[in-house]
Protein backbone atom coordinates (compact mmCIF):
# COMPACT_ATOMS: atom_id res chain seq x y z
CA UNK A 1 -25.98 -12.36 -0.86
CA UNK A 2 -28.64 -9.74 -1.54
CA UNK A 3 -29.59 -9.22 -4.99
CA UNK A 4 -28.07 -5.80 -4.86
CA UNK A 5 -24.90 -6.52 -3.98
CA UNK A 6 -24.68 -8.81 -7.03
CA UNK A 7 -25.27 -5.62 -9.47
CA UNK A 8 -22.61 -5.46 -11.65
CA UNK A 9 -20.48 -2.07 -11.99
CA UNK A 10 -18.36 0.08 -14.87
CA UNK A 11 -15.74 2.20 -13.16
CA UNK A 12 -14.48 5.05 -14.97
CA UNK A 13 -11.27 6.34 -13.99
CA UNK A 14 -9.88 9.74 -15.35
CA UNK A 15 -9.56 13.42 -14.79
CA UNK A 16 -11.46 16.34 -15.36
CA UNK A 17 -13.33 15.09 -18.89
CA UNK A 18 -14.51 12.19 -16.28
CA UNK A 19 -15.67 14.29 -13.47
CA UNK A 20 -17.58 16.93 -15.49
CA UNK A 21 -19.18 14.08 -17.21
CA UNK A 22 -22.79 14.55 -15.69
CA UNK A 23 -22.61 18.15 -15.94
CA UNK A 24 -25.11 19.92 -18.69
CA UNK A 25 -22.03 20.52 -20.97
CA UNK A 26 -20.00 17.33 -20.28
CA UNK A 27 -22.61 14.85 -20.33
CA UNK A 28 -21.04 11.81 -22.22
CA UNK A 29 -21.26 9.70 -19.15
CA UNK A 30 -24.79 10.68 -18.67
CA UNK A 31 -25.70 8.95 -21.50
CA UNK A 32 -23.48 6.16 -20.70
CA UNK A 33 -25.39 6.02 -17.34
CA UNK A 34 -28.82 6.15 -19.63
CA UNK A 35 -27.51 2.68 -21.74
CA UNK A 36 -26.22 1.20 -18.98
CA UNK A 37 -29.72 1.46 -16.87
CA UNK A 38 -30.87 -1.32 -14.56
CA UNK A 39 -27.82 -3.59 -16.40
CA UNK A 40 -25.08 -1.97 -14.72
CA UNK A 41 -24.21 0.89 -12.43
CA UNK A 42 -21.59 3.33 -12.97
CA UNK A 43 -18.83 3.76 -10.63
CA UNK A 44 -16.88 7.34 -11.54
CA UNK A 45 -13.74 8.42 -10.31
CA UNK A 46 -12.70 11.59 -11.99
CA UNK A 47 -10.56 14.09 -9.88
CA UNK A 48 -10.35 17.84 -11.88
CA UNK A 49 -6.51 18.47 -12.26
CA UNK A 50 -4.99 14.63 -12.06
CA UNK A 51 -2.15 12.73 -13.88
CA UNK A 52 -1.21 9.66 -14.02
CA UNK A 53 1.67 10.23 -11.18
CA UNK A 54 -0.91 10.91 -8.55
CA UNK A 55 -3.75 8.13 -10.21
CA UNK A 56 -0.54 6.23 -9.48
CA UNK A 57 -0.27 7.45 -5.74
CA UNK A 58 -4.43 7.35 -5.59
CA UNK A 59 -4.79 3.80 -6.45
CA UNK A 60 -3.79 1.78 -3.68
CA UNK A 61 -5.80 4.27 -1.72
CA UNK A 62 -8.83 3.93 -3.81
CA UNK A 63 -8.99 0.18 -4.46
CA UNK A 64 -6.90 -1.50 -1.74
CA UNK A 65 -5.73 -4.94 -2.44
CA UNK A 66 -8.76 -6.41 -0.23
CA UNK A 67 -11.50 -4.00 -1.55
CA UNK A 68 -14.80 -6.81 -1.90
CA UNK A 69 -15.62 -4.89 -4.86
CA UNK A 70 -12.19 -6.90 -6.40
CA UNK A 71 -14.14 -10.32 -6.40
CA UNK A 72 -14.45 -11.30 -10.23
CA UNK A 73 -17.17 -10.97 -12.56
CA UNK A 74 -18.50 -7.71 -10.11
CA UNK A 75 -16.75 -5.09 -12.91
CA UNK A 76 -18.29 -5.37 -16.35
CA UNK A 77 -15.71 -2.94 -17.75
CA UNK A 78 -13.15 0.07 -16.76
CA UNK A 79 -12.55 2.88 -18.64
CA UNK A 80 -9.20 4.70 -18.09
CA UNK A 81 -8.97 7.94 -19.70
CA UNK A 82 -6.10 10.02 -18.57
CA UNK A 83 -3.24 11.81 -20.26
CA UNK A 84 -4.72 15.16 -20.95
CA UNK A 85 -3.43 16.50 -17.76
CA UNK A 86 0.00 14.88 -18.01
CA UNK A 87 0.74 16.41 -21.67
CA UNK A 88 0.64 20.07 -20.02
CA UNK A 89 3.41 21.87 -20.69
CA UNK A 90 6.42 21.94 -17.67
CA UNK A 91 7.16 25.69 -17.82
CA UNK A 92 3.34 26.64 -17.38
CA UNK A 93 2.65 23.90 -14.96
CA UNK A 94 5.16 21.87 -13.81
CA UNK A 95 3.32 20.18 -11.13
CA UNK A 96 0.87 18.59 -13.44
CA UNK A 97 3.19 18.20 -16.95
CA UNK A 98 4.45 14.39 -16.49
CA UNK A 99 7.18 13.44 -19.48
CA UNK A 100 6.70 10.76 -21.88
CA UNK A 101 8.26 8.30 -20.32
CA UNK A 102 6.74 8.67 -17.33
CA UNK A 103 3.20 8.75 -18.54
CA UNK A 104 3.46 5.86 -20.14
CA UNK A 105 5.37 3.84 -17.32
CA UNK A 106 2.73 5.36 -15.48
CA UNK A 107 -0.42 4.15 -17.60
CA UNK A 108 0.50 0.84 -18.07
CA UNK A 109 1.26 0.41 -14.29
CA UNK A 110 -2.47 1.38 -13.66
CA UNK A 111 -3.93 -1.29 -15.86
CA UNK A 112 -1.86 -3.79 -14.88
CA UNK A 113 -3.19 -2.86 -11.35
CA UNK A 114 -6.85 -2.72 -12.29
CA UNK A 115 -6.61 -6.23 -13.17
CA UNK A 116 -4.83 -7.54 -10.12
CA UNK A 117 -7.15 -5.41 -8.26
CA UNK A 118 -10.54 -6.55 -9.76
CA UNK A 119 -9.70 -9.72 -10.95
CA UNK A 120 -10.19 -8.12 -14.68
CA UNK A 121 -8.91 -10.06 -17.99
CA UNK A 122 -7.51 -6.92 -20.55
CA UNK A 123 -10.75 -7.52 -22.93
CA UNK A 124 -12.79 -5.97 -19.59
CA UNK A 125 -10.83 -2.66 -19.98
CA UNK A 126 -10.56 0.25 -22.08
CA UNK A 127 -8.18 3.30 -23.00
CA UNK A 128 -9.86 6.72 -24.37
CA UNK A 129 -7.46 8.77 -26.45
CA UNK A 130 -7.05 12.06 -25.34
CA UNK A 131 -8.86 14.96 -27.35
CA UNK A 132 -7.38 17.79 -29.03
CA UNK A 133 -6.43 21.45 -27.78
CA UNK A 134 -8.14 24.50 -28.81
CA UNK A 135 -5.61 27.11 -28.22
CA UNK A 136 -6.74 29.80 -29.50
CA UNK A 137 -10.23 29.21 -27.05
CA UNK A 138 -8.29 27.92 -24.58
CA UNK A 139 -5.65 30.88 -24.45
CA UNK A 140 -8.84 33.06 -23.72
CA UNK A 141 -9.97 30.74 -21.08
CA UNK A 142 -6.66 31.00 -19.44
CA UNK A 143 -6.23 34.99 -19.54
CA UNK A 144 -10.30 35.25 -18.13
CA UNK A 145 -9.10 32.95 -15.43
CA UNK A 146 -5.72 34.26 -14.37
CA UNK A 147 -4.35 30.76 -15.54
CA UNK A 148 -1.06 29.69 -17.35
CA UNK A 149 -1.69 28.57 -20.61
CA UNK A 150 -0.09 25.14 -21.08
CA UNK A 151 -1.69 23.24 -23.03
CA UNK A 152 -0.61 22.90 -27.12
CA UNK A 153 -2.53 20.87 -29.90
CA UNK A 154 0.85 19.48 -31.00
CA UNK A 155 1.99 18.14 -28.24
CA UNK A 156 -1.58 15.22 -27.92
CA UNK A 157 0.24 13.24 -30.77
CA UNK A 158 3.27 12.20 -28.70
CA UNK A 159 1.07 11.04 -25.52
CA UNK A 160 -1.38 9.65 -28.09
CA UNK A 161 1.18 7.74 -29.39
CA UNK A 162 2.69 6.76 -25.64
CA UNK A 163 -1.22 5.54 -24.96
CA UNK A 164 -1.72 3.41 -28.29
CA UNK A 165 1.83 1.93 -26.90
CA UNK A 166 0.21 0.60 -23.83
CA UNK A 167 -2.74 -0.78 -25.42
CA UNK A 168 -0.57 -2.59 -27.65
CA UNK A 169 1.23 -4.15 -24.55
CA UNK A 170 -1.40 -4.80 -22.30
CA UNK A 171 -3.75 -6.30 -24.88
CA UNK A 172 -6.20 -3.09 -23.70
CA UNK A 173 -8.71 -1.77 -26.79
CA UNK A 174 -8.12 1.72 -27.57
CA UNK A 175 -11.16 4.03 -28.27
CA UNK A 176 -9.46 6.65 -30.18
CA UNK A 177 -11.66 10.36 -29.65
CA UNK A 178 -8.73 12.46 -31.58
CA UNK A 179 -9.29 11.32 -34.79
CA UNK A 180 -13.03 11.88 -35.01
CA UNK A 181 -12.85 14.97 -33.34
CA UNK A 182 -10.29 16.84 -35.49
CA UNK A 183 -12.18 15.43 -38.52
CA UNK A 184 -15.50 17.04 -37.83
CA UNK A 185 -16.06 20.07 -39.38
CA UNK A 186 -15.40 23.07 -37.38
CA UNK A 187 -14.05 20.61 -34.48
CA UNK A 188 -13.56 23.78 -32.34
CA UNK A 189 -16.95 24.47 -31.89
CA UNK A 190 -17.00 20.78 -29.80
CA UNK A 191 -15.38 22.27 -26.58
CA UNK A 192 -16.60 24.43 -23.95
CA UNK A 193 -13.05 26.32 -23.39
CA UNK A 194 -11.06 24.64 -25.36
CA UNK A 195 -10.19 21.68 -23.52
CA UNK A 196 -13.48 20.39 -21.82
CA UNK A 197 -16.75 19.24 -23.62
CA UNK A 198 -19.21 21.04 -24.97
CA UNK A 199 -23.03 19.03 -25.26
CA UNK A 200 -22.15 18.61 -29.12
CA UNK A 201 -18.31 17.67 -27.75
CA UNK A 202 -19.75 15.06 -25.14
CA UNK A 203 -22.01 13.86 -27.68
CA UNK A 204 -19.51 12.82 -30.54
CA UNK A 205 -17.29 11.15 -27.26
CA UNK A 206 -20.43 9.05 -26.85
CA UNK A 207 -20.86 7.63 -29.75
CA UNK A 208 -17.17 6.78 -30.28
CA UNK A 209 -16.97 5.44 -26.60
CA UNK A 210 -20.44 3.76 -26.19
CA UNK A 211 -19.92 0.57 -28.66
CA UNK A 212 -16.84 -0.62 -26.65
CA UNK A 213 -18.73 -0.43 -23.32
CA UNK A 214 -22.08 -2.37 -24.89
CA UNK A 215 -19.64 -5.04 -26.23
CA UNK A 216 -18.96 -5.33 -22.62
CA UNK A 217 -22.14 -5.45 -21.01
CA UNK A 218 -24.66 -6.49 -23.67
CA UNK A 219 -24.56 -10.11 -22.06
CA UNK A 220 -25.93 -8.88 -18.90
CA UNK A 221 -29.94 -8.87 -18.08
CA UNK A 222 -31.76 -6.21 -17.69
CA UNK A 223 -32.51 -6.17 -13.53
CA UNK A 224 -35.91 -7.61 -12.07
CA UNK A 225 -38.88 -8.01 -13.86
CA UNK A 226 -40.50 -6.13 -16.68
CA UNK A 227 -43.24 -4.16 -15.12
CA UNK A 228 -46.18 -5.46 -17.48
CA UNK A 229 -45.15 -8.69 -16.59
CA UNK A 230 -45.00 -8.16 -12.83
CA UNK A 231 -48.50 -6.69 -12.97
CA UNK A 232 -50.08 -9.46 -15.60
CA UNK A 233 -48.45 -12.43 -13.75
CA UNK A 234 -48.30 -11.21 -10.17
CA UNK A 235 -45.17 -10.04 -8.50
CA UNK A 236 -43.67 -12.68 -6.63
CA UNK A 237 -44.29 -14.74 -10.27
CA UNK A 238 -42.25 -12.95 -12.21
CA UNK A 239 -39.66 -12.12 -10.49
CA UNK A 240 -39.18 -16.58 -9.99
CA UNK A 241 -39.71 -16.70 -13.85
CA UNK A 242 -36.95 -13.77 -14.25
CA UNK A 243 -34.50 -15.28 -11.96
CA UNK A 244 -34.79 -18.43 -13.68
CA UNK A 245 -34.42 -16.69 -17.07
CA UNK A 246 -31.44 -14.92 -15.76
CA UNK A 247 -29.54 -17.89 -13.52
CA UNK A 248 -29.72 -15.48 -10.40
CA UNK A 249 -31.57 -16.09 -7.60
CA UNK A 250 -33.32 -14.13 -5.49
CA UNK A 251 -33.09 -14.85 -2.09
């Protein structure tokens, strides 16, 4: 098997705050990419607008039951942060809000899938927290953009709450963002529109999220050769003496 097919991945599954991760503002997963570098490669699957009812539909679609990408030890870790979409109001949008019960019948089914799925033991995922609402930002947001405003900083708790549940029953560690984020001083000034990440916003999410995922890959080598040594040994010499060091093999 090529050498390249062997490199292992981190899939991030989520909605918006996943899929705006890379952009100037959102750039948490960026810098995730930047620590992961030539250990791991990202795999992101964030989709603007989704709850855990259609992650649930998505799933099977995304990561059939034969997917090669399923064989163990090819995902290093899995990062499911949903739940911001789901705790929208009904009246404003009832096509995305998703009750409680729901949610979390709904979150704990998509673990438990992720492991069947890629062969993952719990300690290989984790759970993100969802952040707090600006409303008063967000209300603006929602009146420049012709939107319903439906989102309310009281009602995170309760899905908070429904997501420390399933971590608890799965045996899935918990990075929690809310805390940190409603601690910092003028917290409001993290967000973008009151919902998504600002650079400061994206930063703090790093550094809360970042030590679970380096737990989780820190035993992996850093790909080929260093170039110093490639160029003081020859090529073809260090790349034997790294694929020894490593146990992989290169052929």
């Amino acid at each position: 098997m090529p050498l390249l097919d062997r490199w292992p991945t981190a899939l991030f599954i989520g909605d918006s705050l996943t899929e705006f991760g890379f952009s100037p503002d959102g750039c948490w997963l960026a810098r995730v990419a930047h620590g992961l570098r030539r250990r791991c490669d990202l795999r992101v699957r964030g989709f603007s607008g989704y709850t855990t009812r259609w992650w649930r539909a998505s799933l099977p679609r995304l990561l059939p039951a034969s997917c090669p990408c399923g064989q163990a030890g090819d995902t290093a870790a899995c990062v499911v942060f949903l739940g911001a979409n789901d705790s929208s109001r009904g009246a404003a949008k009832p096509t995305l809000h998703v009750p409680l019960t729901e949610f979390k019948d709904n979150l704990g089914w998509i673990l438990r899938e992720l492991m069947l799925r890629l062969s993952l033991t719990p300690d290989k995922l984790l759970l993100i927290s969802i952040p707090p609402v600006d409303e008063a930002a967000y209300k603006l947001d929602c009146e420049a953009s012709g939107f319903p405003f439906d989102k309310f900083l009281a009602d995170c708790e309760p899905y908070n709450r429904a997501i420390r549940d399933v971590a608890h029953e799965t045996g899935v560690e918990l990075v929690d963002i809310f805390k940190p984020i409603k601690e910092h001083e003028n917290w409001q000034q993290l967000f973008a529109d009151g919902i998504h990440f600002n650079a400061k916003g994206s930063e703090l999410v790093f550094n809360c999220v970042w030590p679970a995922i380096e737990r989780r890959v820190s035993h992996l080598p850093v790909m080929l050769p260093d170039f110093e040594e490639a160029a003081a040994a020859g090529f073809d010499e260090a790349l034997a003496s790294w694929s020894q060091r490593v146990g992989l093999s290169t052929n």
